[in-house]
C-alpha atoms as a PDB file:
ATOM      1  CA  UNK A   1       0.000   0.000   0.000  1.00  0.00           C
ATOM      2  CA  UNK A   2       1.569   3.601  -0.803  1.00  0.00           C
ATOM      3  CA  UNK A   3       0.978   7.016  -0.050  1.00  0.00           C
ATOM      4  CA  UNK A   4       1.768  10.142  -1.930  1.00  0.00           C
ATOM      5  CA  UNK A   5       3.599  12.212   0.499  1.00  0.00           C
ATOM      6  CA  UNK A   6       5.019  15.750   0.425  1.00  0.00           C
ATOM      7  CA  UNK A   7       7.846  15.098   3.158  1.00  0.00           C
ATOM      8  CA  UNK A   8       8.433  12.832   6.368  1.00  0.00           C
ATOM      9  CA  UNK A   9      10.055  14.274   9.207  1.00  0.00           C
ATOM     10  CA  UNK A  10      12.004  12.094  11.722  1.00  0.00           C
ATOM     11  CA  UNK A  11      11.910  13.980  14.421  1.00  0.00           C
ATOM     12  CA  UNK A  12      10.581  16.669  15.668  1.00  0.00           C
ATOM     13  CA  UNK A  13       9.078  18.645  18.617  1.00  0.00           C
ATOM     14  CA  UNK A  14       6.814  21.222  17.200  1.00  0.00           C
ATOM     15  CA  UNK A  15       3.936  18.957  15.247  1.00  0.00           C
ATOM     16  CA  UNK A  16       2.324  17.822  18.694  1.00  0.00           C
ATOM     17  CA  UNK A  17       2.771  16.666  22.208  1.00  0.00           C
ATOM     18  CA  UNK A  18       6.541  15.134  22.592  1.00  0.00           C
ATOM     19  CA  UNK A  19       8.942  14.160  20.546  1.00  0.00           C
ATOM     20  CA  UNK A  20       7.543  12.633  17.552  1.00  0.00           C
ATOM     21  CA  UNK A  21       7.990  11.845  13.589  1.00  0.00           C
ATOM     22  CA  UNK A  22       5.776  13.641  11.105  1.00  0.00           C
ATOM     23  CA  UNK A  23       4.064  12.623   8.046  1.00  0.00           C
ATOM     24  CA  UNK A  24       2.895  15.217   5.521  1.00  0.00           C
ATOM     25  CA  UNK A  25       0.628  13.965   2.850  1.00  0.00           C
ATOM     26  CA  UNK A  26       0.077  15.268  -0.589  1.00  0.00           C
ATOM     27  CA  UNK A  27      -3.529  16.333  -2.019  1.00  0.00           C
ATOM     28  CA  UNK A  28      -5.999  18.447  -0.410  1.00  0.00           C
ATOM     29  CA  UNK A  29      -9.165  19.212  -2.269  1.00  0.00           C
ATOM     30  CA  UNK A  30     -10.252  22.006   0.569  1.00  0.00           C
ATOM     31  CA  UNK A  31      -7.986  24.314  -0.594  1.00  0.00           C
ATOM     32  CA  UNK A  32      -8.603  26.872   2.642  1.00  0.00           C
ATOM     33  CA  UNK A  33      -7.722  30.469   1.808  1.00  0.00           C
ATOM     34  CA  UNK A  34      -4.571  31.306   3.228  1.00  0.00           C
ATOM     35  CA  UNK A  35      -3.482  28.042   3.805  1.00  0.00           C
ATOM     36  CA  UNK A  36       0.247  28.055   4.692  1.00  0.00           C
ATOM     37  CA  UNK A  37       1.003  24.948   2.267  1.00  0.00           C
ATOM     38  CA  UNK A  38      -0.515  25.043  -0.682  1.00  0.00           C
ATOM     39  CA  UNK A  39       2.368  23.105  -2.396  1.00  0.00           C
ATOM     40  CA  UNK A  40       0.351  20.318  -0.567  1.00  0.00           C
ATOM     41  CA  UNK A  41      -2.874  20.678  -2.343  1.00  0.00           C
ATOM     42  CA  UNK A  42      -1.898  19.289  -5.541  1.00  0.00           C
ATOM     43  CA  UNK A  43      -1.890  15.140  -5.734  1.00  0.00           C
ATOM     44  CA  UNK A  44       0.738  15.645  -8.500  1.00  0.00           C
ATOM     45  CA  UNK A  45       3.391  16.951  -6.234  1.00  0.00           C
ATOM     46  CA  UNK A  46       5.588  15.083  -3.583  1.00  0.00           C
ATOM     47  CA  UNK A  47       6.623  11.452  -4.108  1.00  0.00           C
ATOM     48  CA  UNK A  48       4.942   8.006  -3.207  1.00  0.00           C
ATOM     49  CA  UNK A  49       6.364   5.665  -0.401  1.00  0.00           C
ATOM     50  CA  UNK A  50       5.154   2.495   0.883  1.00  0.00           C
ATOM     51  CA  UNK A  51       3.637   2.141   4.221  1.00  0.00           C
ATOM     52  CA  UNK A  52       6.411  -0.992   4.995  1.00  0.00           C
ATOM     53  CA  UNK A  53       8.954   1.642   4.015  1.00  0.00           C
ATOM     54  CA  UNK A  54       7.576   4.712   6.662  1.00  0.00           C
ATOM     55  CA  UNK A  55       6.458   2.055   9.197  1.00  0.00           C
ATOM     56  CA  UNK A  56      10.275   0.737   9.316  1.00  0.00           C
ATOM     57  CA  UNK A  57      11.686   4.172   8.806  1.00  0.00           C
ATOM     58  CA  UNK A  58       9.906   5.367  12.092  1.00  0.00           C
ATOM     59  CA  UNK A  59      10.388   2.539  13.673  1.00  0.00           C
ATOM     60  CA  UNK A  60      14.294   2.155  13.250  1.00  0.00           C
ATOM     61  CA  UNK A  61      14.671   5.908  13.083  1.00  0.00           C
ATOM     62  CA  UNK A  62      15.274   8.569  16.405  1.00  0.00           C
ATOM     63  CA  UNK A  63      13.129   7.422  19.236  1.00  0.00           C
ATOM     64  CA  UNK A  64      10.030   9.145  19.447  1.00  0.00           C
ATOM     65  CA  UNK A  65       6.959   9.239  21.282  1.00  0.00           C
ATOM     66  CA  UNK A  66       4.232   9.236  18.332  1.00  0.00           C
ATOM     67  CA  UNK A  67       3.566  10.486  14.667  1.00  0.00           C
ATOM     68  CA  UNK A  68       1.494  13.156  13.197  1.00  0.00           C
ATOM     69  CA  UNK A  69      -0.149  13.361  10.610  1.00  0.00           C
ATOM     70  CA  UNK A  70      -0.490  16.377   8.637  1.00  0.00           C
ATOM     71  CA  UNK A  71      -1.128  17.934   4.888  1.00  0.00           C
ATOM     72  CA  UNK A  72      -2.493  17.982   2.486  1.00  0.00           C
ATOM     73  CA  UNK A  73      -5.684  16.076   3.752  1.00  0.00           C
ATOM     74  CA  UNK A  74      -4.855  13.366   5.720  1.00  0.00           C
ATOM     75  CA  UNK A  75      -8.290  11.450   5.038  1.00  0.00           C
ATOM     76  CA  UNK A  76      -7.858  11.645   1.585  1.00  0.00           C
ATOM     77  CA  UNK A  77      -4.896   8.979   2.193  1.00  0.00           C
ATOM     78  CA  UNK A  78      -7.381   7.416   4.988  1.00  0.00           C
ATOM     79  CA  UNK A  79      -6.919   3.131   4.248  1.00  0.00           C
ATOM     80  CA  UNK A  80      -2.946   3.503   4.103  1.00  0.00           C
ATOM     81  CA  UNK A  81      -2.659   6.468   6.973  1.00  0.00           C
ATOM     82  CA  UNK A  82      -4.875   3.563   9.269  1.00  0.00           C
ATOM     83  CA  UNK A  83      -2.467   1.025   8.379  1.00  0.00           C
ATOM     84  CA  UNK A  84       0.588   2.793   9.419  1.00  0.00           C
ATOM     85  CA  UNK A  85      -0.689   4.093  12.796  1.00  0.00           C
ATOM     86  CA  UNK A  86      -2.148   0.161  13.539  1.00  0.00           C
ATOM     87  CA  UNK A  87       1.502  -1.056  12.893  1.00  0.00           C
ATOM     88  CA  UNK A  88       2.752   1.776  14.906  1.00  0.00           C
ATOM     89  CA  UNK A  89       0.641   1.671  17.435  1.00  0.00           C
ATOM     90  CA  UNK A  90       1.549  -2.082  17.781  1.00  0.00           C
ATOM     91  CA  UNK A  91       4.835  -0.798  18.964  1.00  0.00           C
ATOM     92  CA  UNK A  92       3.314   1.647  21.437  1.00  0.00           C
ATOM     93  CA  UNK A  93       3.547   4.977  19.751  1.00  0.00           C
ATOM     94  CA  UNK A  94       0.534   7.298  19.632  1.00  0.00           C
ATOM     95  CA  UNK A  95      -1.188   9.019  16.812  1.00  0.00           C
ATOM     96  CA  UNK A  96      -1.863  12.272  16.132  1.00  0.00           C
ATOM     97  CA  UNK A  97      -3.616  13.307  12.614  1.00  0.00           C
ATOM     98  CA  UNK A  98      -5.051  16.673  11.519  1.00  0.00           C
ATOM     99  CA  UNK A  99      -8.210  17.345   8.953  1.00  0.00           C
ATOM    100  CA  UNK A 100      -9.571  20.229   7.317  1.00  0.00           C
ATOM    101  CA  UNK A 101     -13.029  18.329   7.881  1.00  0.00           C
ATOM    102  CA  UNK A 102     -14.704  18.551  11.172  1.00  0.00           C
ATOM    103  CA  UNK A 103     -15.539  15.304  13.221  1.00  0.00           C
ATOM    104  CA  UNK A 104     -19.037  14.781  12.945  1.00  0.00           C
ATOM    105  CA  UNK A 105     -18.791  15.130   8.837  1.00  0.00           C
ATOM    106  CA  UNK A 106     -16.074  12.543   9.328  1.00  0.00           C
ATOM    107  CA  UNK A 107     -18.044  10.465  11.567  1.00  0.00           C
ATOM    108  CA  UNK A 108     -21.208  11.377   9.511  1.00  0.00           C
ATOM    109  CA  UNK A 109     -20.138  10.138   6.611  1.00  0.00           C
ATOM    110  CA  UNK A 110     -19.451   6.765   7.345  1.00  0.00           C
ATOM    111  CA  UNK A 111     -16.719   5.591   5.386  1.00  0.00           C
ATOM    112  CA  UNK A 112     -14.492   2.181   6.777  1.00  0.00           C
ATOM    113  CA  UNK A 113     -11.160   4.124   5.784  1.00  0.00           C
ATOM    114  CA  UNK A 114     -12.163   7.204   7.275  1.00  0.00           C
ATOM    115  CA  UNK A 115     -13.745   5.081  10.461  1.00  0.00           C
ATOM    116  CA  UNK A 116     -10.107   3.050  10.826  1.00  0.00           C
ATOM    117  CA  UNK A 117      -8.227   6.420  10.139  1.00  0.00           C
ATOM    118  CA  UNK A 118     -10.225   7.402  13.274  1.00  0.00           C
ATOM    119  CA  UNK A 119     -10.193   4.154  15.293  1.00  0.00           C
ATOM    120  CA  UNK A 120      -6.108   4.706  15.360  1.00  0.00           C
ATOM    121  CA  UNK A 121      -6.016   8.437  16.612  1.00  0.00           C
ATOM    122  CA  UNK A 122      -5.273   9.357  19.842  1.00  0.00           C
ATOM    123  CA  UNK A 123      -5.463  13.139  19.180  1.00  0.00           C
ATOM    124  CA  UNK A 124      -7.267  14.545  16.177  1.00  0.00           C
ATOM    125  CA  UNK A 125      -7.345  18.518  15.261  1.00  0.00           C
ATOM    126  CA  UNK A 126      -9.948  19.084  12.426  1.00  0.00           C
ATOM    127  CA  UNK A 127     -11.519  22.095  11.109  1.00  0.00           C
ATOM    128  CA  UNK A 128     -10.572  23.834   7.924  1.00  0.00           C
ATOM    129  CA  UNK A 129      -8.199  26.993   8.663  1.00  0.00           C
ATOM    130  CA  UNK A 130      -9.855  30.540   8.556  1.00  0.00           C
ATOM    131  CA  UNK A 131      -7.922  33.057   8.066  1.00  0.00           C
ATOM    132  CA  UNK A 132     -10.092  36.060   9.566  1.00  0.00           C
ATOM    133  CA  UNK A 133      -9.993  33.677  12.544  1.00  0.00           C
ATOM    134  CA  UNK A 134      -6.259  33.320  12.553  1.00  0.00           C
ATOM    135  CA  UNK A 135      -4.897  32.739  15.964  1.00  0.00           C
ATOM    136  CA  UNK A 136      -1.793  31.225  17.230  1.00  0.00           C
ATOM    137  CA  UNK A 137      -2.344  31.510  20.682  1.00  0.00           C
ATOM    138  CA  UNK A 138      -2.974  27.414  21.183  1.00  0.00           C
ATOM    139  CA  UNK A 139      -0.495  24.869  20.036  1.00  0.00           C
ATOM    140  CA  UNK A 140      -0.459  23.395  16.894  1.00  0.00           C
ATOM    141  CA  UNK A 141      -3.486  25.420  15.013  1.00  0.00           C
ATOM    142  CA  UNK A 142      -3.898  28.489  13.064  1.00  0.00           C
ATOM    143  CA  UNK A 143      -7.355  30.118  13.850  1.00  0.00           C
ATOM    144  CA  UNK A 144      -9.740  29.961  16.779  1.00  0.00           C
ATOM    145  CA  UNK A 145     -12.262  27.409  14.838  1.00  0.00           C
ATOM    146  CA  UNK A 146      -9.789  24.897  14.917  1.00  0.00           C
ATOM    147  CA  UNK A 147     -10.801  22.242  18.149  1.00  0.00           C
ATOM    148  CA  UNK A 148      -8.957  19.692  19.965  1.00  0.00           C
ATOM    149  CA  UNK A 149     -10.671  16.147  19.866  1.00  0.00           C
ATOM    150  CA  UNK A 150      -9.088  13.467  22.648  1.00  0.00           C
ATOM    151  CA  UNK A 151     -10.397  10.289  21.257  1.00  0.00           C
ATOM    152  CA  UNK A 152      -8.434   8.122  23.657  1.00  0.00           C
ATOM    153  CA  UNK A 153      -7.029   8.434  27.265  1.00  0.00           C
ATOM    154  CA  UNK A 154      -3.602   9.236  25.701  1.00  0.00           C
ATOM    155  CA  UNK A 155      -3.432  12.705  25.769  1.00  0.00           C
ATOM    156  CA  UNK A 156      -6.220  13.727  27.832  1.00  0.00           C
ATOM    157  CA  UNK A 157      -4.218  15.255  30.478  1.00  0.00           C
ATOM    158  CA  UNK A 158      -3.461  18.281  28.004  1.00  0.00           C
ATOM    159  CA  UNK A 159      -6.864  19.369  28.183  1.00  0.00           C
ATOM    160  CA  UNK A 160      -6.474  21.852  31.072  1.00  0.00           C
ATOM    161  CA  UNK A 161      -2.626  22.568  29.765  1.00  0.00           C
ATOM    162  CA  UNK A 162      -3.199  23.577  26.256  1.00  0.00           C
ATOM    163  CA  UNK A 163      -3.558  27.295  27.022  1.00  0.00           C
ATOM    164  CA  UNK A 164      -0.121  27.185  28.513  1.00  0.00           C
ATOM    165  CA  UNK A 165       1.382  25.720  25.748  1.00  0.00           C
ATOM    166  CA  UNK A 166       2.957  27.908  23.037  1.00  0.00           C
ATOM    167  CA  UNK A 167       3.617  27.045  19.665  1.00  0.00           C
ATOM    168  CA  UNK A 168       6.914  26.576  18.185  1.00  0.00           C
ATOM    169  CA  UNK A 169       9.036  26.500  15.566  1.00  0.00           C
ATOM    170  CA  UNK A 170      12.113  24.668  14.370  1.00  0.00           C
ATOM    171  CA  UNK A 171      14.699  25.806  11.445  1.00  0.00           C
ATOM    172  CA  UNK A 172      16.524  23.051  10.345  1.00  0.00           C
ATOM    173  CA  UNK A 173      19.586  24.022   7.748  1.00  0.00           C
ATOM    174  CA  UNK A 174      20.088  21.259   4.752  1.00  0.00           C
ATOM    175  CA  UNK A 175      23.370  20.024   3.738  1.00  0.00           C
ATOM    176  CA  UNK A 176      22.845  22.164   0.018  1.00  0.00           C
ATOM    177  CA  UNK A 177      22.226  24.767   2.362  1.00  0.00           C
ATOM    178  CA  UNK A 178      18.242  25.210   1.709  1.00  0.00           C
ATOM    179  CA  UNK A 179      16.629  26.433   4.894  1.00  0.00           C
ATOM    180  CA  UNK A 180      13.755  24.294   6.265  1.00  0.00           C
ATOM    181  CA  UNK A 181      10.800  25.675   8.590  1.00  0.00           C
ATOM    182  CA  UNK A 182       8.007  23.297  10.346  1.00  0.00           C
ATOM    183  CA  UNK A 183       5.905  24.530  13.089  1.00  0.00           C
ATOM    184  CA  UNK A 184       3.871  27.825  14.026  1.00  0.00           C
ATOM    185  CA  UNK A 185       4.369  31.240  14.259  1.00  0.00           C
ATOM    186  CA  UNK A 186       3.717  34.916  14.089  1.00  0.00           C
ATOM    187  CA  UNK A 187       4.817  36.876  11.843  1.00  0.00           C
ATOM    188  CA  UNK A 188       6.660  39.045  14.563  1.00  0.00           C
ATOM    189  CA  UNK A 189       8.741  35.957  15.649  1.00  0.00           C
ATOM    190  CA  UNK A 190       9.652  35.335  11.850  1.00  0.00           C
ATOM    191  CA  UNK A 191      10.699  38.946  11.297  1.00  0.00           C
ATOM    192  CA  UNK A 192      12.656  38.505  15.018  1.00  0.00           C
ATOM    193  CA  UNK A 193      14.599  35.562  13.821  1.00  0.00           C
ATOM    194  CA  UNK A 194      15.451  36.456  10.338  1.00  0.00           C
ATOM    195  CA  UNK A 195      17.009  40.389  11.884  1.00  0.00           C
ATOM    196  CA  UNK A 196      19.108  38.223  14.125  1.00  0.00           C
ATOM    197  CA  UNK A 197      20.474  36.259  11.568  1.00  0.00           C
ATOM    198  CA  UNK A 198      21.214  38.976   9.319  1.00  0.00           C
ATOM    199  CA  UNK A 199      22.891  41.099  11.709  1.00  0.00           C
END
């Protein structure tokens, strides 16, 4: 089974609660306005991988505590994205997945890939992003619609810490010397870090 990806991080600290490895899929027919990655929309771009390959990848790779799953439109890659988080899972880690769709359209619709996609998630964010809603003042989402659904035990005690949690960024510098970004924030702390490196 493969899925058309736009990059997989190993390791991180900014896509969700503790260390973790990242998965960011490629296609999104939402298309929200001011999306921050629209390079993902497009089920042209990025490159196809196996599940075998990511689920061995992860598991051999840094030691983390879960993945995430981000886009693109994670439940447009639903029956593949299940599979992976069952075999990792298996192993103990958690899941984390994101969705421009809300939960009860999800649930609503009743699909078995979108079902198993859910059946795996510890922590799913949905809602599409709106940008005259934009706020960065909880981790991990861009405007105030956004909600937090704790669909296991996993997580739950970051339901009365979420507020105190501050989003984050990390810059990651590529051996041909590209500059790589992955996380949230303002503006301000974009213009911040780019002075400092210029001075």
């Amino acid at each position: 089974m493969k899925l058309r990806i736009h990059q997989f991080i190993p390791f991180t600290r900014v896509e969700g609660p503790g260390e973790r490895a990242c998965l960011q899929v490629q296609g999104c027919p939402i298309r929200c306005s001011g999306c921050a990655v629209p390079f993902t929309w497009s089920t042209k771009g990025g490159y196809d991988v196996t599940v075998e390959e990511l689920a061995q990848k992860i598991i051999a790779g840094p030691k983390v505590e879960g993945i995430t799953f981000l886009g693109g439109e994670p439940f447009e890659q639903a029956e593949a994205l299940a599979e992976l988080g069952a075999r990792l899972k298996e192993t103990g880690l958690s899941v984390m997945t994101f969705s421009g769709y809300v939960l009860e359209d999800i649930k609503s619709a009743n699909r078995k890939d979108w079902n198993d996609l859910l059946r795996v998630t510890d922590l799913l964010i949905d809602g599409p992003f709106q940008k005259e809603k934009r706020d960065l003042s909880r981790p991990w989402v861009g405007s105030s619609n956004q909600r937090y659904h704790f669909l296991t035990d996993r997580y739950a005690y970051l339901k009365d810490e979420l507020t105190n949690t501050p989003n984050r960024m990390e810059i990651t510098l590529k051996p041909d010397g590209r500059v790589f970004a992955n996380g949230m924030a303002t503006i301000e702390d974009l213009e911040g870090l780019f002075n400092e490196l210029i001075k």
